[in-house]
C-alpha atoms as a PDB file:
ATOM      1  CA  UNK A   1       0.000   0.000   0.000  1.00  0.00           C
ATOM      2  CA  UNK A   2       1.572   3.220  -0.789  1.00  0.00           C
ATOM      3  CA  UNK A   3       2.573   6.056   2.136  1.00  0.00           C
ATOM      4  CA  UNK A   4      -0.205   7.274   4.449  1.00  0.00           C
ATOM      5  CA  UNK A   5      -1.237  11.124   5.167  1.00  0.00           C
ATOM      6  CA  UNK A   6      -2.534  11.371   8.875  1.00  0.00           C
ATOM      7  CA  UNK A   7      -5.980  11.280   7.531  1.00  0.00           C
ATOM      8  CA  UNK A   8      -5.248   8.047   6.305  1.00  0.00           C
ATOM      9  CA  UNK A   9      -5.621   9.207   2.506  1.00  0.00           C
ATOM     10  CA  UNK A  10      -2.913   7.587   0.615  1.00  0.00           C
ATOM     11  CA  UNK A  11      -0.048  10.280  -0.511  1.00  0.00           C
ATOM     12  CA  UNK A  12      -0.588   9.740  -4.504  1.00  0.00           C
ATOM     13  CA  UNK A  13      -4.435   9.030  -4.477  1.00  0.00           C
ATOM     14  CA  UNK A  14      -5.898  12.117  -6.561  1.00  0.00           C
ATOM     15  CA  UNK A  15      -8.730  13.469  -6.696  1.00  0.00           C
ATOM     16  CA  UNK A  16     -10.992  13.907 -10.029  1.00  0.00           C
ATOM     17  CA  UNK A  17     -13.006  16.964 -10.525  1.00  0.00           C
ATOM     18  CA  UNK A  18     -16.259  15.503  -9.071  1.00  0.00           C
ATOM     19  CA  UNK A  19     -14.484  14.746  -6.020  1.00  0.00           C
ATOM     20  CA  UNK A  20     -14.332  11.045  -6.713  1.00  0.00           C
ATOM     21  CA  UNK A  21     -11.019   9.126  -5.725  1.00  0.00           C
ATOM     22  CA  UNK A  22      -8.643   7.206  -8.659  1.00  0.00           C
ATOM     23  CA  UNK A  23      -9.219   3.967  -6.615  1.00  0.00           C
ATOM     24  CA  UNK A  24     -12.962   3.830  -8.458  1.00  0.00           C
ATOM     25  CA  UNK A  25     -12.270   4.751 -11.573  1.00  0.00           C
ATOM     26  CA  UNK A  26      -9.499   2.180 -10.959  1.00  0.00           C
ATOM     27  CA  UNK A  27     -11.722  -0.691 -10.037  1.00  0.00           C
ATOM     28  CA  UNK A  28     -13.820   0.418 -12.823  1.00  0.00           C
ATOM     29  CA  UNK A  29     -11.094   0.280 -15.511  1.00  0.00           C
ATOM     30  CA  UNK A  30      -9.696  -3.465 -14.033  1.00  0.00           C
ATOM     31  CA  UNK A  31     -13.445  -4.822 -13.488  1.00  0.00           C
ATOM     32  CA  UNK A  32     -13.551  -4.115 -17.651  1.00  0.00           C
ATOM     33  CA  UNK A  33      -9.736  -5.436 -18.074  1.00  0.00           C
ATOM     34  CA  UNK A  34     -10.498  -8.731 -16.001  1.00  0.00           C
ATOM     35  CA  UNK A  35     -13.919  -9.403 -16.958  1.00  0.00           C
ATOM     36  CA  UNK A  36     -12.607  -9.433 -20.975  1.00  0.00           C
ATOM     37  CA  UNK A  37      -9.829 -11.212 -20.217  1.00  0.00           C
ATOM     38  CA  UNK A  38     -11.592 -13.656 -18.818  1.00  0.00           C
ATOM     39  CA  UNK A  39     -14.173 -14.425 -21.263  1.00  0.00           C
ATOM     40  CA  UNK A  40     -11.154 -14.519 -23.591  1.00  0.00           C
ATOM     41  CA  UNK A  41     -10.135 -17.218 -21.353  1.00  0.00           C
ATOM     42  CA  UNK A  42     -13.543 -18.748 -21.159  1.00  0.00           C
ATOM     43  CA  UNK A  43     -13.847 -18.603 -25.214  1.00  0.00           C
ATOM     44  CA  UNK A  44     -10.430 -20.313 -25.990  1.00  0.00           C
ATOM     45  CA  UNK A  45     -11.474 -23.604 -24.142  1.00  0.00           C
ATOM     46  CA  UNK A  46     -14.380 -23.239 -26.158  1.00  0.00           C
ATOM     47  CA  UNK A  47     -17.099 -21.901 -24.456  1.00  0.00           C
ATOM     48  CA  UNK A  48     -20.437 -20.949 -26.222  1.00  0.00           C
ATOM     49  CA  UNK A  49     -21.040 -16.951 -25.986  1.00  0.00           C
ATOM     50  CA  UNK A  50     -24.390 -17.647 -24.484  1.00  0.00           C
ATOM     51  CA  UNK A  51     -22.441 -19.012 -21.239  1.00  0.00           C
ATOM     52  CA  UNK A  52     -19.588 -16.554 -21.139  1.00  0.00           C
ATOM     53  CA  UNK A  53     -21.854 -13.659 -20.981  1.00  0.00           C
ATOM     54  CA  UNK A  54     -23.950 -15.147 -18.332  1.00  0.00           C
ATOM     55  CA  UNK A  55     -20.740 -16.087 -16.634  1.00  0.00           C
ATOM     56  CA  UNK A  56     -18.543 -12.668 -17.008  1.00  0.00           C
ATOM     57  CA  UNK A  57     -21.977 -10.274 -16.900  1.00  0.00           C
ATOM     58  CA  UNK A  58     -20.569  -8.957 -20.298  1.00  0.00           C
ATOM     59  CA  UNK A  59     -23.739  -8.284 -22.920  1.00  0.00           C
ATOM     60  CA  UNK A  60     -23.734 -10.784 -25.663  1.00  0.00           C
ATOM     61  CA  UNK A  61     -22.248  -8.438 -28.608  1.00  0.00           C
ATOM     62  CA  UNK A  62     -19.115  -7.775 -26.254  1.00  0.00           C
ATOM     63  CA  UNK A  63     -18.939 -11.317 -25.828  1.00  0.00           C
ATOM     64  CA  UNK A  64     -19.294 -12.113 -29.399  1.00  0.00           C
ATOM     65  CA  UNK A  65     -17.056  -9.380 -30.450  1.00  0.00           C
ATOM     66  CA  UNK A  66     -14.197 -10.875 -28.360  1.00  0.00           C
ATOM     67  CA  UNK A  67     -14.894 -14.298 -29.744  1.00  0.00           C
ATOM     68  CA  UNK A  68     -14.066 -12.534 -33.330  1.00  0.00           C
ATOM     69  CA  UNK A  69     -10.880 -11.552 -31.693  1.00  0.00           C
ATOM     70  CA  UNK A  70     -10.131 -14.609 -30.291  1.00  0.00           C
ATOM     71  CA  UNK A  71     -10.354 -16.819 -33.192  1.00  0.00           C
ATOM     72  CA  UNK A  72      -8.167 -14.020 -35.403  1.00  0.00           C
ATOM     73  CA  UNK A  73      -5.438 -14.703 -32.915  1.00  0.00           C
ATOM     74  CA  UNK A  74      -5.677 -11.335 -31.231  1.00  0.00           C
ATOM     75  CA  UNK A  75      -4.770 -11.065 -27.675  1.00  0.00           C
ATOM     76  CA  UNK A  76      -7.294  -9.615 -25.387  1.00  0.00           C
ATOM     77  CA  UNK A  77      -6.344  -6.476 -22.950  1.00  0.00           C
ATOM     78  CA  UNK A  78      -2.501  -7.355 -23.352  1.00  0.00           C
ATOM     79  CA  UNK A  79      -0.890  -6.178 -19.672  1.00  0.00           C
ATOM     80  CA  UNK A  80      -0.590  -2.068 -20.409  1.00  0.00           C
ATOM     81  CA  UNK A  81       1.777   0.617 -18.861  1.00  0.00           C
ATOM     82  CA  UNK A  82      -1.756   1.827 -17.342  1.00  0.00           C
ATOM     83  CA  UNK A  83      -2.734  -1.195 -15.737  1.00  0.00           C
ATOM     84  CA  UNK A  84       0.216  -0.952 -13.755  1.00  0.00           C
ATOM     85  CA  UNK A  85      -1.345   2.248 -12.316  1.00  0.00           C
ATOM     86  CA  UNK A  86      -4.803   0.970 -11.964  1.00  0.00           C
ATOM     87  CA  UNK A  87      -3.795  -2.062  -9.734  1.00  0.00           C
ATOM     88  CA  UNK A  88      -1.666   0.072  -7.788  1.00  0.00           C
ATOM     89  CA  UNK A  89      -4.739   2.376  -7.091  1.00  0.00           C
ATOM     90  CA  UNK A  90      -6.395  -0.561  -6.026  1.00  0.00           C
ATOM     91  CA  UNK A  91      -4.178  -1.563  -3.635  1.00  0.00           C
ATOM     92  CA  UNK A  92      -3.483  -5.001  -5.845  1.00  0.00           C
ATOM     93  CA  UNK A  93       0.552  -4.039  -6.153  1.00  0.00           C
ATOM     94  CA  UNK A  94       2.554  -1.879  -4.342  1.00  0.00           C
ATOM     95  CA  UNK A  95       4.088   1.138  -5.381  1.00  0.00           C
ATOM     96  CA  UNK A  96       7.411  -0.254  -5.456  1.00  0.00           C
ATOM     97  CA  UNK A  97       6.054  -3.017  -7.967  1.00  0.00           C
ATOM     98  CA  UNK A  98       4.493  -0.500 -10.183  1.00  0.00           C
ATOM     99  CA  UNK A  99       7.235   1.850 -10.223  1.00  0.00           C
ATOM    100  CA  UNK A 100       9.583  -1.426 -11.213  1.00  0.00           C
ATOM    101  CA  UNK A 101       7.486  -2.268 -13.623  1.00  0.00           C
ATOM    102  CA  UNK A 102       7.120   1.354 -15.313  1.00  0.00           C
ATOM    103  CA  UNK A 103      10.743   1.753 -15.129  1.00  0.00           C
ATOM    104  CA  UNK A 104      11.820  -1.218 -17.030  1.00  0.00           C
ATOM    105  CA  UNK A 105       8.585  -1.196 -19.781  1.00  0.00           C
ATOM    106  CA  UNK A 106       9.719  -1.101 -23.750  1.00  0.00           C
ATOM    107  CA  UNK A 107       8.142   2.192 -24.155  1.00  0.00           C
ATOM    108  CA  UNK A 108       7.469   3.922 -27.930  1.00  0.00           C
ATOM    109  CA  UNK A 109       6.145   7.419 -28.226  1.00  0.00           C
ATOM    110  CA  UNK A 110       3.111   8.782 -30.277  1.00  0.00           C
ATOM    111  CA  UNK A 111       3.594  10.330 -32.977  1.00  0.00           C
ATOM    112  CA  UNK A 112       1.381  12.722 -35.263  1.00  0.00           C
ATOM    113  CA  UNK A 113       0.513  10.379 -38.647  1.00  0.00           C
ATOM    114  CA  UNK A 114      -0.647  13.167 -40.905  1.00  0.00           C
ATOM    115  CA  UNK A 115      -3.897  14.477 -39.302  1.00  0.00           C
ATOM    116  CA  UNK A 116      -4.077  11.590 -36.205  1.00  0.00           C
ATOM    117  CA  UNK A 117      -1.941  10.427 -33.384  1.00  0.00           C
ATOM    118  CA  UNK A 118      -0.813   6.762 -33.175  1.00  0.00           C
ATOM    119  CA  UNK A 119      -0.468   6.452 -29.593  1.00  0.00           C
ATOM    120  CA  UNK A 120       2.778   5.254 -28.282  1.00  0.00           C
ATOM    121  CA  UNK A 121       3.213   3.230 -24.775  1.00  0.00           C
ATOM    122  CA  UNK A 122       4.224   6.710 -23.163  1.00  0.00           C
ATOM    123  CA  UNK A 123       1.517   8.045 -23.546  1.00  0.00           C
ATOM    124  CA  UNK A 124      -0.276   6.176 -21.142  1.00  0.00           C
ATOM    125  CA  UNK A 125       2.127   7.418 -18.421  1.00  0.00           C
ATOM    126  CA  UNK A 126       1.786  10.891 -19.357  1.00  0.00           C
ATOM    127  CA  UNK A 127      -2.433   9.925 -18.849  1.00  0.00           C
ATOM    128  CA  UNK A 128      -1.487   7.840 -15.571  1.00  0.00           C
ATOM    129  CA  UNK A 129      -0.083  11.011 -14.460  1.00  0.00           C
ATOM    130  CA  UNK A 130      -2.986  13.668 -15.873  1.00  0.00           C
ATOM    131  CA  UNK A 131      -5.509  11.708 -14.363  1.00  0.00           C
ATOM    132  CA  UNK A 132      -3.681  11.404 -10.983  1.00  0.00           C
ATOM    133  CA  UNK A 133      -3.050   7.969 -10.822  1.00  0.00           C
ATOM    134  CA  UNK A 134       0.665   8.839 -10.782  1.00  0.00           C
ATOM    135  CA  UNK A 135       2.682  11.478  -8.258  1.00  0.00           C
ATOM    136  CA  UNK A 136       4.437  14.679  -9.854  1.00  0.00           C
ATOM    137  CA  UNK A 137       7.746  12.880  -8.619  1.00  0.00           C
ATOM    138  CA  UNK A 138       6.734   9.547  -9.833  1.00  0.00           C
ATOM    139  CA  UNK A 139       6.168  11.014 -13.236  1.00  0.00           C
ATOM    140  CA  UNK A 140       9.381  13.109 -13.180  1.00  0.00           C
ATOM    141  CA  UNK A 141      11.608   9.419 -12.162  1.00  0.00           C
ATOM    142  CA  UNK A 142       9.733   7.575 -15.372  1.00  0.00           C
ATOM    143  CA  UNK A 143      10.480  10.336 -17.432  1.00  0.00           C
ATOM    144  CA  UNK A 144      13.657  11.502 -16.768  1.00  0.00           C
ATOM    145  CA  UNK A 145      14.304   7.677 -17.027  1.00  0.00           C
ATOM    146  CA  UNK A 146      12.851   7.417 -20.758  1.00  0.00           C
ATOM    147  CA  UNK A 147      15.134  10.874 -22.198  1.00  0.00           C
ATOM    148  CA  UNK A 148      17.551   9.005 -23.962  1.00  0.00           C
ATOM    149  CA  UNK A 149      15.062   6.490 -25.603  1.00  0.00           C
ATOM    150  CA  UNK A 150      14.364   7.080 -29.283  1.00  0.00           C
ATOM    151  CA  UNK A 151      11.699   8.866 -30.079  1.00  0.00           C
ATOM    152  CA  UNK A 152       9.603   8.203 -33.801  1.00  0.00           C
ATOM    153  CA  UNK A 153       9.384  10.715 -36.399  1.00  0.00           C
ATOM    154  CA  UNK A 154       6.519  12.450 -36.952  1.00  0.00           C
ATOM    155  CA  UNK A 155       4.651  11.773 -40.556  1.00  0.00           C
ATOM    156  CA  UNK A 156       3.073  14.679 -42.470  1.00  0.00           C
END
């Protein structure tokens, strides 16, 4: 669990504009992350989508849109820079472990494709950190830690 304030707040849990604490968006974010992976799971020992849904809670079309995925070979919710964040705002890893984690990811870095940004790995810290589910200082380490890495070109 990461430091305590006196009122027992922890030191890098934010605060959204509606007042509500990261931890519930967090919860939020992994309840979708878990529940798809595991109706991936479900679906790769062959399943029928009828009984995933009823078993995850996930409507039939996200079910059967997964199922597409699944049988195309595409992995479901691959383990994200973010996720790192959410699961330490849920108190499921420590701050240490996230922080390891963060510091050693492969990252790449958007870039502007003509008129659109293809998101790079980065970018999710730099969101982590916006939405406050990273410290100032926490933000500052990872980034001062990813200066030297090579950044793409832009493409317009």
């Amino acid at each position: 669990m990461a430091h305590e304030s006196p009122d027992q707040t922890p030191c890098w849990q934010g605060v959204d504009a509606a007042g509500e604490f990261v931890v519930e968006q967090a919860a939020i974010r992994l309840q979708r992350i878990d529940d798809d992976r595991e109706a991936a799971r479900l679906l790769a020992e062959g399943i029928d989508i009828a009984t995933v849904a009823h078993r995850t809670g996930l409507r039939a079309a996200r079910v059967e849109g997964l199922h597409r995925e699944v049988r195309q070979g595409i992995k479901i919710r691959p383990v994200t820079p973010a996720e790192f964040g959410y699961r330490r705002a849920a108190g499921q890893i420590s701050t240490e472990e996230m922080m390891e984690r963060l510091r050693a990811w492969p990252y790449t870095f958007g870039r502007l494709v003509y008129d659109a940004w293809d998101a790079g790995s980065w970018d999710e810290v730099r969101d982590l950190h916006f939405e406050r589910f990273l410290t100032d200082e926490e933000f500052t380490e990872l980034k001062a830690a990813t200066a030297s890495l090579p950044r793409r070109e832009d493409i317009v």
